[in-house]
Protein backbone atom coordinates (compact mmCIF):
# COMPACT_ATOMS: atom_id res chain seq x y z
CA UNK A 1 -20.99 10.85 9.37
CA UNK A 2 -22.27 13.98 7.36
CA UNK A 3 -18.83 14.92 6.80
CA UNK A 4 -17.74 11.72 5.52
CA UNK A 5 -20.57 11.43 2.92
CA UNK A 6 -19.87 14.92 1.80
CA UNK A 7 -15.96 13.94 1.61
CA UNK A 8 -16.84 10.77 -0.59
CA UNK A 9 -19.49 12.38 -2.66
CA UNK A 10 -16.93 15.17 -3.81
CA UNK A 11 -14.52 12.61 -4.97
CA UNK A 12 -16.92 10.51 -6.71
CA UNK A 13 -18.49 13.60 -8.28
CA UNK A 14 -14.73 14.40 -9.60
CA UNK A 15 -13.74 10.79 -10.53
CA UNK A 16 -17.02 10.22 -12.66
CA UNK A 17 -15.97 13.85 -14.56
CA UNK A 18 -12.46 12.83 -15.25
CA UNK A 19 -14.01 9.51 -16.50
CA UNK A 20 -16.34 10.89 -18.97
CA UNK A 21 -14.18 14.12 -20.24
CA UNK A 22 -11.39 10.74 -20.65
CA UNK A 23 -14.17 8.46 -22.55
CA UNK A 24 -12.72 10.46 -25.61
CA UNK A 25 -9.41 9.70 -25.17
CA UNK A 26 -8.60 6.44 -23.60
CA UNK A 27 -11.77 3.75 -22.82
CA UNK A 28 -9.42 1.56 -20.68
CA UNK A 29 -8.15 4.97 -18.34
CA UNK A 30 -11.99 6.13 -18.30
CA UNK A 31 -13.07 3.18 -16.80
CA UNK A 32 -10.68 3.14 -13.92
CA UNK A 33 -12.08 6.65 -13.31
CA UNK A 34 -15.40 4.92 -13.10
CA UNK A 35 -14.35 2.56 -11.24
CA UNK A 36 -13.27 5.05 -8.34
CA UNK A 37 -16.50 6.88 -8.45
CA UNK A 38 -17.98 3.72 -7.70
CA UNK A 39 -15.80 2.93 -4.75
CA UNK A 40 -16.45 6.07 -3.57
CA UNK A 41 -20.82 5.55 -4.41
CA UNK A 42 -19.67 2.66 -1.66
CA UNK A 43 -18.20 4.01 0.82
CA UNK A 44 -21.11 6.89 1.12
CA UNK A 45 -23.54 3.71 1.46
CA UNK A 46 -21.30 2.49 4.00
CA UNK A 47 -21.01 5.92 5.83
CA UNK A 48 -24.89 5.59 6.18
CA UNK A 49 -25.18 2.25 6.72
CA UNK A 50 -23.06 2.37 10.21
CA UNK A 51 -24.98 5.42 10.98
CA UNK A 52 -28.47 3.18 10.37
CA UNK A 53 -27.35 0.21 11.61
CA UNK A 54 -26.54 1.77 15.08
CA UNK A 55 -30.15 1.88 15.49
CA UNK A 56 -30.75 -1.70 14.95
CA UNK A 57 -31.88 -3.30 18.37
CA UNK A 58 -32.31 -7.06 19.03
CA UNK A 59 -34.85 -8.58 20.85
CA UNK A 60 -35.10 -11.83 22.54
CA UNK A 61 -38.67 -12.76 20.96
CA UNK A 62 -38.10 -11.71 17.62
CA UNK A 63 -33.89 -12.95 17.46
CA UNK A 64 -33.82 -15.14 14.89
CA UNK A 65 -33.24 -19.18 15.90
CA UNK A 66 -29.58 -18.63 14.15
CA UNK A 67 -27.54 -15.27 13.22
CA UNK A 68 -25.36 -16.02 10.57
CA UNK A 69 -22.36 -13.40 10.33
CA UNK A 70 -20.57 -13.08 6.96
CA UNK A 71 -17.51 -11.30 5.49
CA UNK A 72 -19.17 -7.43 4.80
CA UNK A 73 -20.41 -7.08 1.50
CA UNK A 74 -19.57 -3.84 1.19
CA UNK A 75 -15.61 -4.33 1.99
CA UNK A 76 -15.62 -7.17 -0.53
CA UNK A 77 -17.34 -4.79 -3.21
CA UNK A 78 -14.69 -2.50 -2.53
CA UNK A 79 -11.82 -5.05 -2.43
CA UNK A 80 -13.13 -6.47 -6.06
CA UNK A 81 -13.66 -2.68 -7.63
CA UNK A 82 -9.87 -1.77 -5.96
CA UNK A 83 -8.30 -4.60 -7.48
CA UNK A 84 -10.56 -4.31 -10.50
CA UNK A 85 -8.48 -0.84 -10.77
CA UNK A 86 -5.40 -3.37 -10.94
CA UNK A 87 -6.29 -5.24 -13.75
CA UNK A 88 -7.58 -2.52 -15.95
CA UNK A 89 -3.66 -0.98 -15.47
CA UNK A 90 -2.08 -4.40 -16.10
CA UNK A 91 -4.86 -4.35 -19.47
CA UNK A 92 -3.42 -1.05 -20.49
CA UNK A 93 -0.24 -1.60 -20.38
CA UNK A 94 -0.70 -5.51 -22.25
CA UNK A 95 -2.34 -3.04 -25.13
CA UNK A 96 0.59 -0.43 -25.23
CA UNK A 97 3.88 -2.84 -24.71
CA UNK A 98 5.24 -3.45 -28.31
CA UNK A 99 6.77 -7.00 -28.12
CA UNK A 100 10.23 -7.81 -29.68
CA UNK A 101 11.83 -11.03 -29.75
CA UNK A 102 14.21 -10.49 -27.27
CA UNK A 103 14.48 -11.20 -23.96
CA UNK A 104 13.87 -8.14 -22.16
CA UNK A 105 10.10 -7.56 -24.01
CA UNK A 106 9.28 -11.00 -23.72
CA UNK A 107 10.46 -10.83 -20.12
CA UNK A 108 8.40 -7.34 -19.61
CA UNK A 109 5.42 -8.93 -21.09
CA UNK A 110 5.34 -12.07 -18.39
CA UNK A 111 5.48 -9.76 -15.73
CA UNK A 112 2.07 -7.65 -16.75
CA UNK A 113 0.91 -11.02 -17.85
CA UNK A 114 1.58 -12.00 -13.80
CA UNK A 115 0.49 -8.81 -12.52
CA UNK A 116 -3.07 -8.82 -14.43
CA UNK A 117 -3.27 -12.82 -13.40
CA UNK A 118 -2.19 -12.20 -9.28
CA UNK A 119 -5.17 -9.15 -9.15
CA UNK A 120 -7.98 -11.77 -10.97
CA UNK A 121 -7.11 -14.22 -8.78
CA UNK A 122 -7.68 -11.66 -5.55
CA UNK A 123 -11.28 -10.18 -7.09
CA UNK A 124 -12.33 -14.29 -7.73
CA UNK A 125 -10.88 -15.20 -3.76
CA UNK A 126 -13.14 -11.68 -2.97
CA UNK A 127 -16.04 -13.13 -4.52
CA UNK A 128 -15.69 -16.35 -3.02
CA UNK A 129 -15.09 -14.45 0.26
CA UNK A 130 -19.25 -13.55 0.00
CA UNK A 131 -20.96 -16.52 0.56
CA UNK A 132 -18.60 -17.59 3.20
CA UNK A 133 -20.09 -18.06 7.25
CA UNK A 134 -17.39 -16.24 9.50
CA UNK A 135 -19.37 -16.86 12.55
CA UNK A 136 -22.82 -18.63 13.56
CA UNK A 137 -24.48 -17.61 17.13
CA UNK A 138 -27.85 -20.09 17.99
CA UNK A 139 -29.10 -21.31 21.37
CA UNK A 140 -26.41 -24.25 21.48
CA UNK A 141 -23.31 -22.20 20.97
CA UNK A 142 -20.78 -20.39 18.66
CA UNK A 143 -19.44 -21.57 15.71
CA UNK A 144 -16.17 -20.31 14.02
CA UNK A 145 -16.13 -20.77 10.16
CA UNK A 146 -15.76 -24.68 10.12
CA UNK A 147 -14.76 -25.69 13.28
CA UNK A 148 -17.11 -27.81 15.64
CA UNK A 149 -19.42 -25.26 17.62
CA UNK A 150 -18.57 -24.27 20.92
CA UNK A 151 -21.09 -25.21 23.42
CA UNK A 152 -22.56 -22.37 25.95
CA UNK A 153 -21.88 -24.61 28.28
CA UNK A 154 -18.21 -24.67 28.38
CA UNK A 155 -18.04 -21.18 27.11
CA UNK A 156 -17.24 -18.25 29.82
CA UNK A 157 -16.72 -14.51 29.59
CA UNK A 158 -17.81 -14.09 26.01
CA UNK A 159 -17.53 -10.23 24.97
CA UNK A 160 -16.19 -8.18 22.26
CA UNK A 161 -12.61 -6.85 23.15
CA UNK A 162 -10.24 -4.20 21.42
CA UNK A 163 -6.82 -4.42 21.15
CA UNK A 164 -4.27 -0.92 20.05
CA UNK A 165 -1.66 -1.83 17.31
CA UNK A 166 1.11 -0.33 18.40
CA UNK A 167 5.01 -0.37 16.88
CA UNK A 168 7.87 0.95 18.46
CA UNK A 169 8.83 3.49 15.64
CA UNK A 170 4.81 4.82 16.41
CA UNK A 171 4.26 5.36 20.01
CA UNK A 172 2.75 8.34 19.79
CA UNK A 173 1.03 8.05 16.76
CA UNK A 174 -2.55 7.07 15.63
CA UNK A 175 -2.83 3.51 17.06
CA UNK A 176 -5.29 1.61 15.11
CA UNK A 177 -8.16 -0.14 16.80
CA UNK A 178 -9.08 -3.83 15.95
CA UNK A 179 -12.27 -5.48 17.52
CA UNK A 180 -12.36 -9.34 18.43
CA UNK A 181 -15.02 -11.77 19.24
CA UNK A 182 -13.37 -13.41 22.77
CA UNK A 183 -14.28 -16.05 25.12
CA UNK A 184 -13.11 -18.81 27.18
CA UNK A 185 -13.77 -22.55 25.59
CA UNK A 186 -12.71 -24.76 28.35
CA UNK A 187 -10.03 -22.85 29.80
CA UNK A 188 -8.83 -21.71 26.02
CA UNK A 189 -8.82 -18.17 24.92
CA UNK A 190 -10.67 -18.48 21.77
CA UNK A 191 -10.60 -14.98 20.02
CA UNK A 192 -11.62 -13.86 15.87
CA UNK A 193 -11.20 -10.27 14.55
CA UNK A 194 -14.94 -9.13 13.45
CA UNK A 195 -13.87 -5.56 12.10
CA UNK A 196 -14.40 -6.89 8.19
CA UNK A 197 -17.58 -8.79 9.26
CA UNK A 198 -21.34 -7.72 8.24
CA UNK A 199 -21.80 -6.57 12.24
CA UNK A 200 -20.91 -3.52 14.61
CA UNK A 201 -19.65 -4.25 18.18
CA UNK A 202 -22.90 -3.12 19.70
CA UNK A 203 -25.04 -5.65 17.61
CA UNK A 204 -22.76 -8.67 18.08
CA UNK A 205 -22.68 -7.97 22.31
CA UNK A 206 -26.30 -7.74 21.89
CA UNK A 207 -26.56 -11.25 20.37
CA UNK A 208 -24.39 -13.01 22.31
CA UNK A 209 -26.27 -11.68 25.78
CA UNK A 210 -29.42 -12.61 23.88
CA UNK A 211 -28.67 -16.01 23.02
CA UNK A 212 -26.71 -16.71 26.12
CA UNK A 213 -29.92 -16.37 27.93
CA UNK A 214 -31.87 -17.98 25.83
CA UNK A 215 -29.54 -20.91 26.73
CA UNK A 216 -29.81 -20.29 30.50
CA UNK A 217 -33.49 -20.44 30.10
CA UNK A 218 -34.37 -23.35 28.25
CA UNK A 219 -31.65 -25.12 30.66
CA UNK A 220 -33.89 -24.11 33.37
């Protein structure tokens, strides 16, 4: 963790330098330079934040009645500043194009026009992205965004799983890791990636065994 705030703080520290000695030059360029410091100011709160959050420990008397898991807000922050990046090029280049009436300029000109438009569209989806419910865990079942809940009792073997991408051109490369919410519904596999959600692995098991017997005991 140490090294990874240390990492990020050197390349914020450099980006936020660039950005000022630019403020004299170019506003537009500056402010992408901002922009990346403050990606980076993210990512050492997110460092931490993991390292913190580790810590957390759930009890069954003081679980809430319902934990409501969202998208992280931290990955959408850095989503809307990275494509925020995005839209201050397409901006630069709208300023510096000098449009002729031909076809090629006015051709140029839709394209930035397109570009600028497709990366405000992603940071307003982003922001959207905040307020949505992913998952919702209470003493009846599990809910998946919208879909009806899933009763505990025709859920079995509910655990977090892992799964290693792996291609055939990288075999013996770094295989990247991505983490699932799975469970039977029924005799169905249900399963939902939770690696961009506002919850670590050890937290969400922790709920789920929680709440599971909760259910068990109020059966009883």
């Amino acid at each position: 963790m140490k090294f990874g705030i240390i990492f990020y703080t050197i390349l914020g520290i450099l980006a936020f330098t660039i950005g000022v000695y630019l403020l004299q030059y170019n506003f537009i360029i500056s402010i992408i330079f901002f922009i990346g410091a403050f990606i980076n100011g993210i990512f050492i709160h997110k460092e931490y934040s993991i390292h913190k959050n580790d810590k957390i420990e759930y009890q069954e008397n003081t679980v809430p009645d319902e934990i409501v898991i969202k998208y992280s807000r931290s990955g959408r922050i850095i989503a809307i500043s990275t494509y925020s990046i995005f839209v201050m090029v397409g901006i630069l280049f709208l300023l510096s194009i000098i449009i002729k009436p031909n076809f090629a300029s006015i051709l140029v000109l839709i394209l930035l026009i397109g570009f600028t438009g497709y990366f405000i569209v992603k940071i307003v989806l982003e922001i959207k992205k905040m307020s949505k419910i992913i998952i919702s865990i209470n003493r009846k079942g599990i809910q998946i965004k919208d879909n009806p809940r899933y009763l505990w009792n025709d859920i079995q073997l509910e655990k977090i799983t892992s799964k290693h991408l792996v291609s055939r051109e990288s075999k013996h490369d770094y295989k990247p890791e991505i983490n699932y919410l799975y469970f039977f519904h029924n005799n169905e596999k249900v399963e939902i990636k939770i690696d961009d959600l506002d919850i670590n692995n050890y937290q969400l098991a922790q709920i789920l065994k929680i709440f599971r017997s909760i259910h068990n005991n109020f059966r009883l």
